[in-house]
C-alpha atoms as a PDB file:
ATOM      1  CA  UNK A   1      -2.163 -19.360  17.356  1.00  0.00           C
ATOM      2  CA  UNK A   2      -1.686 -20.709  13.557  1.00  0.00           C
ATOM      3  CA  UNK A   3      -0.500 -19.512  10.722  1.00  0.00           C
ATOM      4  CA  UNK A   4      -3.601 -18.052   9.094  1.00  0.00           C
ATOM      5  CA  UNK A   5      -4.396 -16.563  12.794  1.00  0.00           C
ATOM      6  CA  UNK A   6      -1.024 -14.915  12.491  1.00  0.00           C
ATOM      7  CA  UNK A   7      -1.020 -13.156   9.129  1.00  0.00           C
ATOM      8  CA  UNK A   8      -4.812 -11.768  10.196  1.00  0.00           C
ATOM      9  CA  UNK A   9      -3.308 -10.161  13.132  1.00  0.00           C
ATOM     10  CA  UNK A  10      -0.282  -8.627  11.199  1.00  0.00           C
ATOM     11  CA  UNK A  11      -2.638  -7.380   8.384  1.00  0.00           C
ATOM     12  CA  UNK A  12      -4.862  -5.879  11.077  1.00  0.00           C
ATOM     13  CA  UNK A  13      -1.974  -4.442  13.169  1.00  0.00           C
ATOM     14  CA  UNK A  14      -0.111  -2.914  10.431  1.00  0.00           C
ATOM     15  CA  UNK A  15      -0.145   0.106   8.844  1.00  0.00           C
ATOM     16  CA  UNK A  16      -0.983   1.315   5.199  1.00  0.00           C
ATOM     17  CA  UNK A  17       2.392  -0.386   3.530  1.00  0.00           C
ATOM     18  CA  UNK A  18       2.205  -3.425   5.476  1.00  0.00           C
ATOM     19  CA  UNK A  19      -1.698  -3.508   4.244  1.00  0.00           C
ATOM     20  CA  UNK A  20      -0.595  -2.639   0.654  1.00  0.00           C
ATOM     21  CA  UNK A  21       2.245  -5.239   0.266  1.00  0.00           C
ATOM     22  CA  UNK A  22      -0.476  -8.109   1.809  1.00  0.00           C
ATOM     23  CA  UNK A  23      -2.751  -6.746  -0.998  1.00  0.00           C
ATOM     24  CA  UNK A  24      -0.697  -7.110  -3.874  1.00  0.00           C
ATOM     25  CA  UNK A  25       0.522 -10.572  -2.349  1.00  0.00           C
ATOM     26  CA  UNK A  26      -3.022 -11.745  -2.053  1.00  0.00           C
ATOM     27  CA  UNK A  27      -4.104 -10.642  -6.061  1.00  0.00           C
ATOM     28  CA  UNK A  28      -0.647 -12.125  -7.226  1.00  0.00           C
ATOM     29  CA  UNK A  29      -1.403 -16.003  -5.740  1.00  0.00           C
ATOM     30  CA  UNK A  30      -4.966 -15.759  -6.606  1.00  0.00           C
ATOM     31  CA  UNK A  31      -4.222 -15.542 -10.534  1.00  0.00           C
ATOM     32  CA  UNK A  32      -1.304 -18.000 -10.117  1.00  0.00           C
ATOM     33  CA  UNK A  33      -3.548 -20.101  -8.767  1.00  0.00           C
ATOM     34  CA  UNK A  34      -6.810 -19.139 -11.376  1.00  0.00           C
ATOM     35  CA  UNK A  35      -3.799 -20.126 -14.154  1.00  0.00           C
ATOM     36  CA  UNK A  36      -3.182 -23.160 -12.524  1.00  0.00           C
ATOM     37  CA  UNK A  37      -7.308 -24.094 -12.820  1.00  0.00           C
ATOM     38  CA  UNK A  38      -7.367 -22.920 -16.482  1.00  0.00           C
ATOM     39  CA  UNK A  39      -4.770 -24.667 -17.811  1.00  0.00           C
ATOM     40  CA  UNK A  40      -5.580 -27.597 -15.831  1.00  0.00           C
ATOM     41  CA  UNK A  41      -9.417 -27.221 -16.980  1.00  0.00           C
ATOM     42  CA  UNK A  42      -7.884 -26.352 -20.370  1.00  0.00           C
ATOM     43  CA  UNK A  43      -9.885 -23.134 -20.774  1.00  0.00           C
ATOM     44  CA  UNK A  44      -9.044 -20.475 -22.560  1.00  0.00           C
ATOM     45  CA  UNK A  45      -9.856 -17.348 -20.935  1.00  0.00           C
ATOM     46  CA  UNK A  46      -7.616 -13.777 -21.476  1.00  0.00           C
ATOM     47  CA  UNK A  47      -8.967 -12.319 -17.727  1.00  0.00           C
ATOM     48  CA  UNK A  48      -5.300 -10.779 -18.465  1.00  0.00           C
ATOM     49  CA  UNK A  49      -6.906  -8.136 -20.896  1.00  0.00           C
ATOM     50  CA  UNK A  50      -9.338  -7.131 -18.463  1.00  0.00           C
ATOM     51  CA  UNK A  51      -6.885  -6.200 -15.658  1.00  0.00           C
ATOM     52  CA  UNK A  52      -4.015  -5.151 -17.283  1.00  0.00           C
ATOM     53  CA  UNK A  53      -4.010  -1.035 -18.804  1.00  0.00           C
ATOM     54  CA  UNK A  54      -3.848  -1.209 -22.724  1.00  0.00           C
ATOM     55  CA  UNK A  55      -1.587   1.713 -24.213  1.00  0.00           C
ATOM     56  CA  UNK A  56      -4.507   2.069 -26.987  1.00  0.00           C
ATOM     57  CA  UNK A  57      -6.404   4.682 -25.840  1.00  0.00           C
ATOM     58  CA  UNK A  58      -9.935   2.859 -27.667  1.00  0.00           C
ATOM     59  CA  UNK A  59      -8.951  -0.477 -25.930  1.00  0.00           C
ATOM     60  CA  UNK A  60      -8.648   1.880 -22.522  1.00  0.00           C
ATOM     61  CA  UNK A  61     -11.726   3.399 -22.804  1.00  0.00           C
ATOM     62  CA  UNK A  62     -13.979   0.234 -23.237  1.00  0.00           C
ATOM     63  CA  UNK A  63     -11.790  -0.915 -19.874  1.00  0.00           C
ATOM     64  CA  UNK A  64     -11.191   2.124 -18.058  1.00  0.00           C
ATOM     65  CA  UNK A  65     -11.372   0.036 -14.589  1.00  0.00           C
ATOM     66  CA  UNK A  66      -7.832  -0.690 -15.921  1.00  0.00           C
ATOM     67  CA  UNK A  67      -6.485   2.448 -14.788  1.00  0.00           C
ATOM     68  CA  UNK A  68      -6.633   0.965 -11.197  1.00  0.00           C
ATOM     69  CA  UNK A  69      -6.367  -2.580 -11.283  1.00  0.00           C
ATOM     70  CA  UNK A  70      -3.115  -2.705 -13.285  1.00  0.00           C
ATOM     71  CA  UNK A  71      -1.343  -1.433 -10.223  1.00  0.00           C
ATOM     72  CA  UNK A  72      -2.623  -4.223  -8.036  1.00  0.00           C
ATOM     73  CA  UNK A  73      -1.551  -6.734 -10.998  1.00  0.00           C
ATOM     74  CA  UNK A  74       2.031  -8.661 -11.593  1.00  0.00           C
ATOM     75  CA  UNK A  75       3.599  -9.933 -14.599  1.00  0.00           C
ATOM     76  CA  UNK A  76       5.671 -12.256 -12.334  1.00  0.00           C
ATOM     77  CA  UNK A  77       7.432 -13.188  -8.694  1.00  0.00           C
ATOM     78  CA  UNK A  78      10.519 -11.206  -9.484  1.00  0.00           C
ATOM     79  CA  UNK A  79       8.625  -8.298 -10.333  1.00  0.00           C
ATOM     80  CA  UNK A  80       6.366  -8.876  -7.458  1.00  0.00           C
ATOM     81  CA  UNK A  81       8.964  -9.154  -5.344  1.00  0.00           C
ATOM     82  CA  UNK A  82      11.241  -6.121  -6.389  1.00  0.00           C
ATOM     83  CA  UNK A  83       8.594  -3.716  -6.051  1.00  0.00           C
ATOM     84  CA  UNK A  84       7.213  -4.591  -2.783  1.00  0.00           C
ATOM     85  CA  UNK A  85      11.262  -4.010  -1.329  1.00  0.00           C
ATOM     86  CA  UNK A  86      10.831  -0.684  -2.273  1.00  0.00           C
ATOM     87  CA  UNK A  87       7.486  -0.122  -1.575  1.00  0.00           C
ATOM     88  CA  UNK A  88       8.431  -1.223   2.039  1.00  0.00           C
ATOM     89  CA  UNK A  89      11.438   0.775   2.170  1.00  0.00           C
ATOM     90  CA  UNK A  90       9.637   3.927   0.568  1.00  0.00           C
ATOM     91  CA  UNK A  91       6.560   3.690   2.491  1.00  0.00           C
ATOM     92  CA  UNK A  92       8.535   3.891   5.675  1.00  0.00           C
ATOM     93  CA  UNK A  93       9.913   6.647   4.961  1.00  0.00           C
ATOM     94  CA  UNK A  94       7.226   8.551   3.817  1.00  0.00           C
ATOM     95  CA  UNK A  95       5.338   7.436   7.000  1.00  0.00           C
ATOM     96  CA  UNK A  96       8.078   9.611   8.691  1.00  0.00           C
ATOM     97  CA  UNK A  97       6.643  12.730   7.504  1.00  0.00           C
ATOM     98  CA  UNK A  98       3.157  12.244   6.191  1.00  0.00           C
ATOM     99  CA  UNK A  99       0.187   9.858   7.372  1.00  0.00           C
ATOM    100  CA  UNK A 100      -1.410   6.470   5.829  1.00  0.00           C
ATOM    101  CA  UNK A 101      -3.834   8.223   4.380  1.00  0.00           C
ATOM    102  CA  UNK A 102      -1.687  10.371   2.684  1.00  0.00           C
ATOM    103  CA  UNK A 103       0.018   7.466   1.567  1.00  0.00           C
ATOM    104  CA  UNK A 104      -2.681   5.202   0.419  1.00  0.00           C
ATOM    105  CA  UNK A 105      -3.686   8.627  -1.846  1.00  0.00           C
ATOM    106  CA  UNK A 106      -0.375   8.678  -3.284  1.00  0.00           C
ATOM    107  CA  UNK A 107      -0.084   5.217  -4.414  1.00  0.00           C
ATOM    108  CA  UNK A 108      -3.595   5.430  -5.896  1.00  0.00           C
ATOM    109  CA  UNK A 109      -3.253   8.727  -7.607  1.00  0.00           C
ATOM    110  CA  UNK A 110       0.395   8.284  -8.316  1.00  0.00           C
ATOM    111  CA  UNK A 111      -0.624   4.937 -10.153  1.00  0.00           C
ATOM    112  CA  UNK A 112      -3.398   6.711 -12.151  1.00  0.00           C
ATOM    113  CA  UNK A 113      -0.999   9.502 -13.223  1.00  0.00           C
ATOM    114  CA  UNK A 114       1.469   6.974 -14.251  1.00  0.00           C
ATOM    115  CA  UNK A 115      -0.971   4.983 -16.001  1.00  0.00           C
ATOM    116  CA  UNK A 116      -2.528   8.101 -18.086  1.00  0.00           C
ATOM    117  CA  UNK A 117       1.318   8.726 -19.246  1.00  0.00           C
ATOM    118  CA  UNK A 118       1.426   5.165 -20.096  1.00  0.00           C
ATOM    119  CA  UNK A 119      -1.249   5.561 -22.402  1.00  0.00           C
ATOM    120  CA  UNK A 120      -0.250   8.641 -24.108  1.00  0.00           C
ATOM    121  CA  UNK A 121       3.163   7.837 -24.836  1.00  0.00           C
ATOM    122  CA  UNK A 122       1.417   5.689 -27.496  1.00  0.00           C
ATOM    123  CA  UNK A 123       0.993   8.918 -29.198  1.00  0.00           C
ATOM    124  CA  UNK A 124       4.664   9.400 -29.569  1.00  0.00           C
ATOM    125  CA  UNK A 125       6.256   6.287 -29.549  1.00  0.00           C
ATOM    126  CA  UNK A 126       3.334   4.581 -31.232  1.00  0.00           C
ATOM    127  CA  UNK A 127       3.556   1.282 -29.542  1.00  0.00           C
ATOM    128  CA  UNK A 128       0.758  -1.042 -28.265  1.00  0.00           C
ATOM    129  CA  UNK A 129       1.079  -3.287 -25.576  1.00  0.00           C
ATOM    130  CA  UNK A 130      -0.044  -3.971 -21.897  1.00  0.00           C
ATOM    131  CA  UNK A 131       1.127  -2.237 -18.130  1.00  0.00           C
ATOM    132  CA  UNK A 132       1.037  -4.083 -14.954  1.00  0.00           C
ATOM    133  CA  UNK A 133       2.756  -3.126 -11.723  1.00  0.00           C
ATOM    134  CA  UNK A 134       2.656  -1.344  -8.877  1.00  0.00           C
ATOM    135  CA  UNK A 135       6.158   0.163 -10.204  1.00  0.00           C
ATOM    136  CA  UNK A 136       4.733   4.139 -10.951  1.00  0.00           C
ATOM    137  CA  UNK A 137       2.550   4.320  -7.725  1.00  0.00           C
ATOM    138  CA  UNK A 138       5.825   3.372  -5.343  1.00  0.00           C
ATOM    139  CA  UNK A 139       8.212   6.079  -7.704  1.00  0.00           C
ATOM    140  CA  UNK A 140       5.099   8.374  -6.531  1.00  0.00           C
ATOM    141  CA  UNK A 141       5.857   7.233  -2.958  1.00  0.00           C
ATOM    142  CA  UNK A 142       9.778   7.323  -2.996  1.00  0.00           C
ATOM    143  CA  UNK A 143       9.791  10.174  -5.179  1.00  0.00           C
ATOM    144  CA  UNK A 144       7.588  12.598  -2.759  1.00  0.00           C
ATOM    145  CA  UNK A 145       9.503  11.615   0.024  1.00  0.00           C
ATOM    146  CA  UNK A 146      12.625  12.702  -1.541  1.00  0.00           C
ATOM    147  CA  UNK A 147      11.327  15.466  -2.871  1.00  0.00           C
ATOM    148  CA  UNK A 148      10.184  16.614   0.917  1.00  0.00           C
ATOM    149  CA  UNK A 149      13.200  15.568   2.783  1.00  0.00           C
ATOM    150  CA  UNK A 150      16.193  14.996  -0.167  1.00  0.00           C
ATOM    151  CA  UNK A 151      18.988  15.317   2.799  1.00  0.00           C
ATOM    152  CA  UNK A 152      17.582  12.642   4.631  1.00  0.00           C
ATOM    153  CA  UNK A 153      20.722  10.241   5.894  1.00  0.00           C
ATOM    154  CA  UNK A 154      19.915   6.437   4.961  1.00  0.00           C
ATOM    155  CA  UNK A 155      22.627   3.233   6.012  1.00  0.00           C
ATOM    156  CA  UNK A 156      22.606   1.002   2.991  1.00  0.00           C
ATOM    157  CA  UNK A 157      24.527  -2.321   3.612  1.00  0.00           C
ATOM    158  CA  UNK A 158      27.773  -2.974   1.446  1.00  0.00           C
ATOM    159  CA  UNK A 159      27.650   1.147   0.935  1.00  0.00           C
ATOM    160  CA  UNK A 160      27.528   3.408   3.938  1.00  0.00           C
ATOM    161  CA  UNK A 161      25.691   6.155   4.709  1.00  0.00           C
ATOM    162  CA  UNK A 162      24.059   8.264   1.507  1.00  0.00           C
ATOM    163  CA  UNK A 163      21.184  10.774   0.979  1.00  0.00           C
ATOM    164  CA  UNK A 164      18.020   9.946  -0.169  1.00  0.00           C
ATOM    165  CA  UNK A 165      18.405  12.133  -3.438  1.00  0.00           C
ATOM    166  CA  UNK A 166      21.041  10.022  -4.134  1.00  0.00           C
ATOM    167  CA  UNK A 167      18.734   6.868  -4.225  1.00  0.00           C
ATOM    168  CA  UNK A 168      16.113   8.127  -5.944  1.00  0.00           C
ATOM    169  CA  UNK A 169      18.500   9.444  -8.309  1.00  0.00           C
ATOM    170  CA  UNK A 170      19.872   6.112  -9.351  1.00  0.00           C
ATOM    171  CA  UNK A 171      16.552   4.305  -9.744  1.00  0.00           C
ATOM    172  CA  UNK A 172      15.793   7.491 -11.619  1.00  0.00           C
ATOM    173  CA  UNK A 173      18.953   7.268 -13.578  1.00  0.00           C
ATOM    174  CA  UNK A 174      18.686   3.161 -14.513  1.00  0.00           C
ATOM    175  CA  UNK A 175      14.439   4.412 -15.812  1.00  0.00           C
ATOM    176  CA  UNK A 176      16.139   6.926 -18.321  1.00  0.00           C
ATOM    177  CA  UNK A 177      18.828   4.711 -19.622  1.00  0.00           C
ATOM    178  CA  UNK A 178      16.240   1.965 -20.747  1.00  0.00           C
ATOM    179  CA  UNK A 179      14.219   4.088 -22.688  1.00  0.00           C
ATOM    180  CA  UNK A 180      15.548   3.047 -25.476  1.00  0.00           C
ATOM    181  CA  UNK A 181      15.451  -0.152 -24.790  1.00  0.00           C
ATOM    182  CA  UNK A 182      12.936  -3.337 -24.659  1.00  0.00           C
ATOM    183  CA  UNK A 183       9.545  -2.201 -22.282  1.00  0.00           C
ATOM    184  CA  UNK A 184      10.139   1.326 -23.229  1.00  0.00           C
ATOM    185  CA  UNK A 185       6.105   2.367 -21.845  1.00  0.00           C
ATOM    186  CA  UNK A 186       6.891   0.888 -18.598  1.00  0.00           C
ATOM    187  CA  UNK A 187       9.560   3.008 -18.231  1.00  0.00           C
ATOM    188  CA  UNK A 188       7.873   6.069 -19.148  1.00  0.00           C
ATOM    189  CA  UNK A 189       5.240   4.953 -16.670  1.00  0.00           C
ATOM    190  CA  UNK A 190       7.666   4.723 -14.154  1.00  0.00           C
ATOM    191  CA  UNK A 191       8.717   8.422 -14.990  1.00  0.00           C
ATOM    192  CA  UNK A 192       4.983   9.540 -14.536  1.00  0.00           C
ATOM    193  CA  UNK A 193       4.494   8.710 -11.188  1.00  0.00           C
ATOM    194  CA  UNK A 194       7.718   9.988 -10.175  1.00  0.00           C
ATOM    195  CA  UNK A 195       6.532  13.355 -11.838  1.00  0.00           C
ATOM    196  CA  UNK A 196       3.458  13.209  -9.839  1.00  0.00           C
ATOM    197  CA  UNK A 197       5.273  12.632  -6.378  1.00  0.00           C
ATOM    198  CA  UNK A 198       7.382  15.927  -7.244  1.00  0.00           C
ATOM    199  CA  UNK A 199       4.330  17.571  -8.154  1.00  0.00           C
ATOM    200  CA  UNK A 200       2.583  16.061  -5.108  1.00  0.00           C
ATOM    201  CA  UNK A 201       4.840  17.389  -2.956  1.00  0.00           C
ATOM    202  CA  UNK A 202       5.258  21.658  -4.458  1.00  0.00           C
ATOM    203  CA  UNK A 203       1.503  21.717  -4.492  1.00  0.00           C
ATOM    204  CA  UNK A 204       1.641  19.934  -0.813  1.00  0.00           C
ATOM    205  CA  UNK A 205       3.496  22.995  -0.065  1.00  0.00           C
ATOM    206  CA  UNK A 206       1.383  25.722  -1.440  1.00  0.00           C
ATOM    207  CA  UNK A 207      -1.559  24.277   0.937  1.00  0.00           C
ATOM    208  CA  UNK A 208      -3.144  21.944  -1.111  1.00  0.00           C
ATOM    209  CA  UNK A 209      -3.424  18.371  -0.339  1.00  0.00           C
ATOM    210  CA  UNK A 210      -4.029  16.843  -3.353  1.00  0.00           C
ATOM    211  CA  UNK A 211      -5.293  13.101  -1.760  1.00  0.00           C
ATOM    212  CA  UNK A 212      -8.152  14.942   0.517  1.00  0.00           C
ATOM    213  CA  UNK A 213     -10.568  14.221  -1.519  1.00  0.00           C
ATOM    214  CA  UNK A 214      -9.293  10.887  -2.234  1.00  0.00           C
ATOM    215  CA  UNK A 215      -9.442  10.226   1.702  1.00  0.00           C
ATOM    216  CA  UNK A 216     -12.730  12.022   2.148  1.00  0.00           C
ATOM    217  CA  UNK A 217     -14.406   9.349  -0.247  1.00  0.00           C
ATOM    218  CA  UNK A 218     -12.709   6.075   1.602  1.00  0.00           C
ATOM    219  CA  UNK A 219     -13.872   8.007   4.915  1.00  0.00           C
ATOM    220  CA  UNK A 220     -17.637   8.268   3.687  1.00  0.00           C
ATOM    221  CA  UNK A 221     -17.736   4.975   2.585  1.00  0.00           C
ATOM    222  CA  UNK A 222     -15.604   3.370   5.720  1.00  0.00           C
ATOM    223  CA  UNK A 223     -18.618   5.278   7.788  1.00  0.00           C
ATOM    224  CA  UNK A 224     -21.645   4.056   5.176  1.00  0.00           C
ATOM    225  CA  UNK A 225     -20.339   0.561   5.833  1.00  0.00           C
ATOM    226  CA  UNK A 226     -19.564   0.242   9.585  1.00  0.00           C
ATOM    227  CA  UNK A 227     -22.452  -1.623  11.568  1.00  0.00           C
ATOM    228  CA  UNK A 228     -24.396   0.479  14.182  1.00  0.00           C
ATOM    229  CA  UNK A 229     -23.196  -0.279  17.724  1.00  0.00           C
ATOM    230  CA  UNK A 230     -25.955  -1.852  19.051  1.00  0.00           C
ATOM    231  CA  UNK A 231     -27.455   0.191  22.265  1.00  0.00           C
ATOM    232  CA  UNK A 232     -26.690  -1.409  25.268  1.00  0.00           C
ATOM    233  CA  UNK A 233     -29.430  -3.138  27.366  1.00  0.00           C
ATOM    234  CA  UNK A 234     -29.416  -1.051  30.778  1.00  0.00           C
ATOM    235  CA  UNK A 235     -29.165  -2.356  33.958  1.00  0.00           C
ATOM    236  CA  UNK A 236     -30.241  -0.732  37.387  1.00  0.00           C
ATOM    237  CA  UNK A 237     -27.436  -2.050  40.076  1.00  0.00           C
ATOM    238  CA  UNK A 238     -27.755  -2.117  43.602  1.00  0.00           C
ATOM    239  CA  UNK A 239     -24.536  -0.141  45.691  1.00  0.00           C
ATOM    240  CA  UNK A 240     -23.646  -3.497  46.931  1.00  0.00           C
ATOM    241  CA  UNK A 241     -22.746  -4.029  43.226  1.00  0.00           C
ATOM    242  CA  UNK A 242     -20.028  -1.330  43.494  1.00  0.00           C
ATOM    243  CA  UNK A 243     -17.380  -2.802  43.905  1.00  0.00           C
ATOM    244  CA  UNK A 244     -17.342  -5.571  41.516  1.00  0.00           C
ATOM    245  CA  UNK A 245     -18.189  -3.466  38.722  1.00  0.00           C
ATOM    246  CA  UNK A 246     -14.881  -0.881  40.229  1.00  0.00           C
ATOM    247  CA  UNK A 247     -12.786  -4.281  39.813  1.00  0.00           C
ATOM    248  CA  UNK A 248     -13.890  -5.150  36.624  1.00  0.00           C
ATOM    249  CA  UNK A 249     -13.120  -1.523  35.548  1.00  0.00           C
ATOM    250  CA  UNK A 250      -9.691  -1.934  36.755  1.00  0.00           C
ATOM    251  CA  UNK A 251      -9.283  -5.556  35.067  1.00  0.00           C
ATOM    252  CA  UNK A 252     -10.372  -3.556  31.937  1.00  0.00           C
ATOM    253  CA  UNK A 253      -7.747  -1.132  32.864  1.00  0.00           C
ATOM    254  CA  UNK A 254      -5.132  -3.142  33.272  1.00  0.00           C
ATOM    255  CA  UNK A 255      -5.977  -5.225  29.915  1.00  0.00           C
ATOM    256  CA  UNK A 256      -6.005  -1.719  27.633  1.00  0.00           C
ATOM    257  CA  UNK A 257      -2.311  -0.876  29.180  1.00  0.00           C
ATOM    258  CA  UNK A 258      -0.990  -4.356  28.615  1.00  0.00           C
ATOM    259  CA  UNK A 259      -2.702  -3.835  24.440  1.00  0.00           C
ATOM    260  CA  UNK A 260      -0.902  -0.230  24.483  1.00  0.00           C
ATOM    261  CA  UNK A 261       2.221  -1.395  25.634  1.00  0.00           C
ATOM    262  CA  UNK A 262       2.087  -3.752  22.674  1.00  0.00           C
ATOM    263  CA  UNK A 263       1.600  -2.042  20.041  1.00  0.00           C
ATOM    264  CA  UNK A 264       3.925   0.208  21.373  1.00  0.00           C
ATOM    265  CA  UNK A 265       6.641  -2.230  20.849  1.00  0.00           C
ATOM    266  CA  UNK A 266       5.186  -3.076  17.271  1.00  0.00           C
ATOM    267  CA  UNK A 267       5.752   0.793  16.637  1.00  0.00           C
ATOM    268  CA  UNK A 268       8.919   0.838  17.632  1.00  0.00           C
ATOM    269  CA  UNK A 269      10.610  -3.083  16.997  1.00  0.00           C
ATOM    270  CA  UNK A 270       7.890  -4.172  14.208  1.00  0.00           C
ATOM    271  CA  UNK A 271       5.642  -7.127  14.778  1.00  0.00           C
ATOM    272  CA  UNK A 272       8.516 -10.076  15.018  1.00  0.00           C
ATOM    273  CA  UNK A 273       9.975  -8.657  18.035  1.00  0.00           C
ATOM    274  CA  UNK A 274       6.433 -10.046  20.167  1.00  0.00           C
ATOM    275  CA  UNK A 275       6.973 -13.161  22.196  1.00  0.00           C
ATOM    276  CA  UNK A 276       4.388 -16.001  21.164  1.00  0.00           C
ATOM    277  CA  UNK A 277       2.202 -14.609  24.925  1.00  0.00           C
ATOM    278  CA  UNK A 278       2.247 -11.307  23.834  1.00  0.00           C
ATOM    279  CA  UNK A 279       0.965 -11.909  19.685  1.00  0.00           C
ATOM    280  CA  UNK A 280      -1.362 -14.294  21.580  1.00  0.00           C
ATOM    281  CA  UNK A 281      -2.732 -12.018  24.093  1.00  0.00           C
ATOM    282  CA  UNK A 282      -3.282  -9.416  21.399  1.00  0.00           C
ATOM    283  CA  UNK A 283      -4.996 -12.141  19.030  1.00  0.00           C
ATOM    284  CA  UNK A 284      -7.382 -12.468  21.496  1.00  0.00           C
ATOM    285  CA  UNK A 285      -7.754  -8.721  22.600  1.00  0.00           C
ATOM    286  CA  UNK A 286      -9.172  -8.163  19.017  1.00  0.00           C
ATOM    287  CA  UNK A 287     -11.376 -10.618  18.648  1.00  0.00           C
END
């Protein structure tokens, strides 16, 4: 199994983060790689404007495709990097209460909300410029999650043992003190989607789910595009057929346990802990 064989069956085998963090990955080399071909083919071309989310609310509505795309979009490796640690750490633990599709609505939504303060804090700080990150969908993440469970116990090396709160409080903490400071939208960015995981989480509460619709829509279309199973040609066998089609029932059997057991130990150990026979066997179970 290569490399590229590899990756396909980690992307297909993980869940919603592990998806996410391949995603944002996978728009970050392409545009290194388009800057790469423009400079190179000395072209100007400011693609930049049309992904990034513009704090001018005219600029914004001539682009409002922005609203989404900025949170798939990186300003650079380091900031690439930083937020997909915490979006792994925060999307594991809010797998620990809530599902992927919960999750996937929260980083969507949580993004949008973050991106909509973005925009009016122009109004009161009256400063233009452009927002890309994934930075206010993962406070959405880490900030539900704390909001949900705030007592949960977390090991942090060099530290010890601390409460979640006390995490989220710090990021939290480190936001408000650069207000003032350079990137002062991004900030207040960050703040919005870590007002819409809190508010995620009380309205969660009262019974409403505020990413069912949000999952109802990538369930309609995950239906409108998957092909029709073909119907099976039909074949009349003769009862000295029996048993071969009994021992190919048991192969198949035998080959779902071995698939289960698997992903069993993916749930539990995570991917890497797979000898080369096992990722392998799975590799070709899926094809």
């Amino acid at each position: 199994m290569n490399i590229l064989d590899d990756l396909k069956l980690q992307y297909k085998t993980g869940g919603i983060v592990q998806k996410l963090i391949f995603c944002n990955i996978v728009v970050f080399v392409f545009f290194a790689l388009l800057d790469v071909i423009l400079k190179l083919s000395k072209i100007n071309f400011g693609y930049y404007n049309y992904i990034a989310l513009s704090s001018l609310p005219d600029e914004f509505l001539m682009k409002p495709w922005t609203l989404i795309t900025f949170n798939f979009m990186h300003a650079g490796f380091l900031h690439l990097f930083f937020n997909l640690m915490v979006l792994h750490f925060s999307g594991r633990l809010f797998n620990t209460y809530f599902t992927d599709k919960q999750l996937l609505g929260v980083y969507v939504l949580g993004g949008v909300f973050s991106g909509l303060t973005y925009i009016l804090s122009y109004l009161f700080i009256d400063k233009a410029g452009l927002l890309v990150g994934a930075s206010g969908a993962i406070m959405a993440i880490l900030i539900a999650t704390t909001t949900y469970a705030p007592f949960m116990l977390l090991r942090i090396p060099l530290i010890g043992i601390v409460k979640l709160w006390h995490v989220a409080f710090v990021i939290l903490f480190i936001d408000l003190i650069q207000l003032p400071l350079d990137n002062t939208g991004g900030h207040i960015a960050h703040l919005g989607g870590a007002l819409f995981g809190f508010i995620y989480i009380k309205i969660l509460q009262s019974g409403t789910d505020l990413t069912k619709p949000f999952s109802a829509i990538l369930d309609f279309f995950a239906t409108f595009f998957k092909p029709k199973k073909k119907t099976p040609f039909k074949k009349v066998h003769r009862n000295d057929t029996k048993k071969s089609v009994n021992s190919f029932q048991d192969n198949k059997d035998v080959t779902q346990k071995q698939i289960d057991d698997i992903l069993d130990k993916i749930s539990k150990s995570g991917y890497d802990s797979l000898t080369k026979e096992e990722k392998e066997f799975l590799f070709k179970a899926g094809k």
